[in-house]
C-alpha atoms as a PDB file:
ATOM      1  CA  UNK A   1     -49.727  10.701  24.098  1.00  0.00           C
ATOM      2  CA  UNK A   2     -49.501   7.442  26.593  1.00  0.00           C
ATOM      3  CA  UNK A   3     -49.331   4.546  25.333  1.00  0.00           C
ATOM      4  CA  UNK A   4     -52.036   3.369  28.170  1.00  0.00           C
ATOM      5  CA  UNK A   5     -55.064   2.398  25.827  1.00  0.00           C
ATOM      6  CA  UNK A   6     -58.598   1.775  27.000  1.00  0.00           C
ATOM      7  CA  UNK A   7     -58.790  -2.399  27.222  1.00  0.00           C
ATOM      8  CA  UNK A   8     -61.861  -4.186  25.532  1.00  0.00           C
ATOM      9  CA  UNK A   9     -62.460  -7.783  24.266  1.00  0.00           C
ATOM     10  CA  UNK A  10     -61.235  -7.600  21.318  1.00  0.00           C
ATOM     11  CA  UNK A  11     -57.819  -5.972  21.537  1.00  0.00           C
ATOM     12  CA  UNK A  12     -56.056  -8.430  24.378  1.00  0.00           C
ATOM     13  CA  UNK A  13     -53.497  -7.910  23.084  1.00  0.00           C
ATOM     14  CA  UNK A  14     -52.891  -4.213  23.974  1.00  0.00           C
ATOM     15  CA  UNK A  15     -51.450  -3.099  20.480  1.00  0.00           C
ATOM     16  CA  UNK A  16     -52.617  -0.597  18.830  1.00  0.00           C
ATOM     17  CA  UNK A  17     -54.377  -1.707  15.095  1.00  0.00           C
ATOM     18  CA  UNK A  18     -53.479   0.729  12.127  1.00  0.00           C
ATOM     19  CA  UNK A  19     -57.257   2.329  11.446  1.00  0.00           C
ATOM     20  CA  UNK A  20     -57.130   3.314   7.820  1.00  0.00           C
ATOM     21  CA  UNK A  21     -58.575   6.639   7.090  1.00  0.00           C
ATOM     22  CA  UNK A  22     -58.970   7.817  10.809  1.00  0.00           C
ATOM     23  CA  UNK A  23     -60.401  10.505  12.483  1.00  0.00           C
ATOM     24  CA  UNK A  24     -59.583  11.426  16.273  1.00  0.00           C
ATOM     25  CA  UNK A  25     -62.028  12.546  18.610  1.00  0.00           C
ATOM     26  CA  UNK A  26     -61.133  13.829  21.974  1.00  0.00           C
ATOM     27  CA  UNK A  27     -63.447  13.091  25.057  1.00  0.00           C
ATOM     28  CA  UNK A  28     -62.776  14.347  28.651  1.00  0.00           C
ATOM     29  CA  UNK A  29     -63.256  11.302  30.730  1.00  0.00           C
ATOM     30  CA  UNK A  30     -65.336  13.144  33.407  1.00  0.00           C
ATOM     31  CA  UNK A  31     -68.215  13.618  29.933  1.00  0.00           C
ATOM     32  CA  UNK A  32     -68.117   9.784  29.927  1.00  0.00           C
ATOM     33  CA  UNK A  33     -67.331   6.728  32.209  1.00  0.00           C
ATOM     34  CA  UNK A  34     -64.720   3.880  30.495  1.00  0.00           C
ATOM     35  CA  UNK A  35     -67.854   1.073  30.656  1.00  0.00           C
ATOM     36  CA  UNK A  36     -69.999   3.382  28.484  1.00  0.00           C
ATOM     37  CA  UNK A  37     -67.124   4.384  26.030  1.00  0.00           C
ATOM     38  CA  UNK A  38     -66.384   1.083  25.574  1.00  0.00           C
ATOM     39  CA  UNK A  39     -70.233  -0.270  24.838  1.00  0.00           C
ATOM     40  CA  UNK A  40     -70.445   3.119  22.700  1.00  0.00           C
ATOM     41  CA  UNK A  41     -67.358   2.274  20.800  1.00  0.00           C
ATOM     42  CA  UNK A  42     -68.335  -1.942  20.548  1.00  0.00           C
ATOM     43  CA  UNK A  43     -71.642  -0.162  19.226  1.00  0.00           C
ATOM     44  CA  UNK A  44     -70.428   2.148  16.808  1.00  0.00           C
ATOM     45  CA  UNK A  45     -67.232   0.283  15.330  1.00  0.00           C
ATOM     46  CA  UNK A  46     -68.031  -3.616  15.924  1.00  0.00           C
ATOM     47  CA  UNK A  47     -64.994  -5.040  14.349  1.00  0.00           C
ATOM     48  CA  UNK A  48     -62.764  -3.269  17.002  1.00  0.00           C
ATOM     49  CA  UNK A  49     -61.564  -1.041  14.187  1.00  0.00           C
ATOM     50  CA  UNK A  50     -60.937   2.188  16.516  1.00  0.00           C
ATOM     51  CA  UNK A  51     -57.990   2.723  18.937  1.00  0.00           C
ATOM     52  CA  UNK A  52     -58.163   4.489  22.533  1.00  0.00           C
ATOM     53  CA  UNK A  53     -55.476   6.271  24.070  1.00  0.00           C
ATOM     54  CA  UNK A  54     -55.919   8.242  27.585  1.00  0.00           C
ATOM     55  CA  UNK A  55     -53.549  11.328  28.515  1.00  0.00           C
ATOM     56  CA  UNK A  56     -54.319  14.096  30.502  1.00  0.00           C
ATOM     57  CA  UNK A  57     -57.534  12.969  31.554  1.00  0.00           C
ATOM     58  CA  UNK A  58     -58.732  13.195  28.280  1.00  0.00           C
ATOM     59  CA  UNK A  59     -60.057   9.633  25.676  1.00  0.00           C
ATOM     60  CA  UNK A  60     -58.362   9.741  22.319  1.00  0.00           C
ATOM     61  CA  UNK A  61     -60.167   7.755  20.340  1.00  0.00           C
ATOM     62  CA  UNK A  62     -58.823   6.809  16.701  1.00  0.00           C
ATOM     63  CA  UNK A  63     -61.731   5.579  14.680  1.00  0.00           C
ATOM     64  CA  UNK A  64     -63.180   5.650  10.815  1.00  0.00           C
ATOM     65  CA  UNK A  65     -65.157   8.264  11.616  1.00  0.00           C
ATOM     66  CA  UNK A  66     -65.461  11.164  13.954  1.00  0.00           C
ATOM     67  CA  UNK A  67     -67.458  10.669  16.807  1.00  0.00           C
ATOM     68  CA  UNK A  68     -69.888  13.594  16.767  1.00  0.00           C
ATOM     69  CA  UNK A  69     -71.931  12.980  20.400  1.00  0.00           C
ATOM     70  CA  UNK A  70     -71.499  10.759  23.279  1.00  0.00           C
END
């Protein structure tokens, strides 16, 4: 995986946060633009509690729970 990550407002600092308990969904990014991943994610997860990596085209997104539709 890269380590480029998806930025949003809470996660300046560009590390990745351990997410107990995770589940990984993988999203083409053609399914889904980053400005709507990123309000779907702030949505879903609103203590920043999910992690976003992007190889290949293709969202990784670390998070308490899968992500079953975008």
């Amino acid at each position: 995986m890269s380590d480029k990550f998806l930025t949003v407002p809470h996660h300046t600092t560009g590390r990745k946060l351990p997410i107990p308990a995770a589940s990984t969904t993988s999203i083409p990014s053609r399914c889904i633009s980053p400005e709507k991943l990123n309000s779907l994610l702030n949505e879903k997860f609103p203590s920043g509690n999910y992690n976003v990596d992007v190889s290949q085209n293709v969202y990784q997104i670390r998070a308490p729970r899968h992500l079953s539709e975008v």
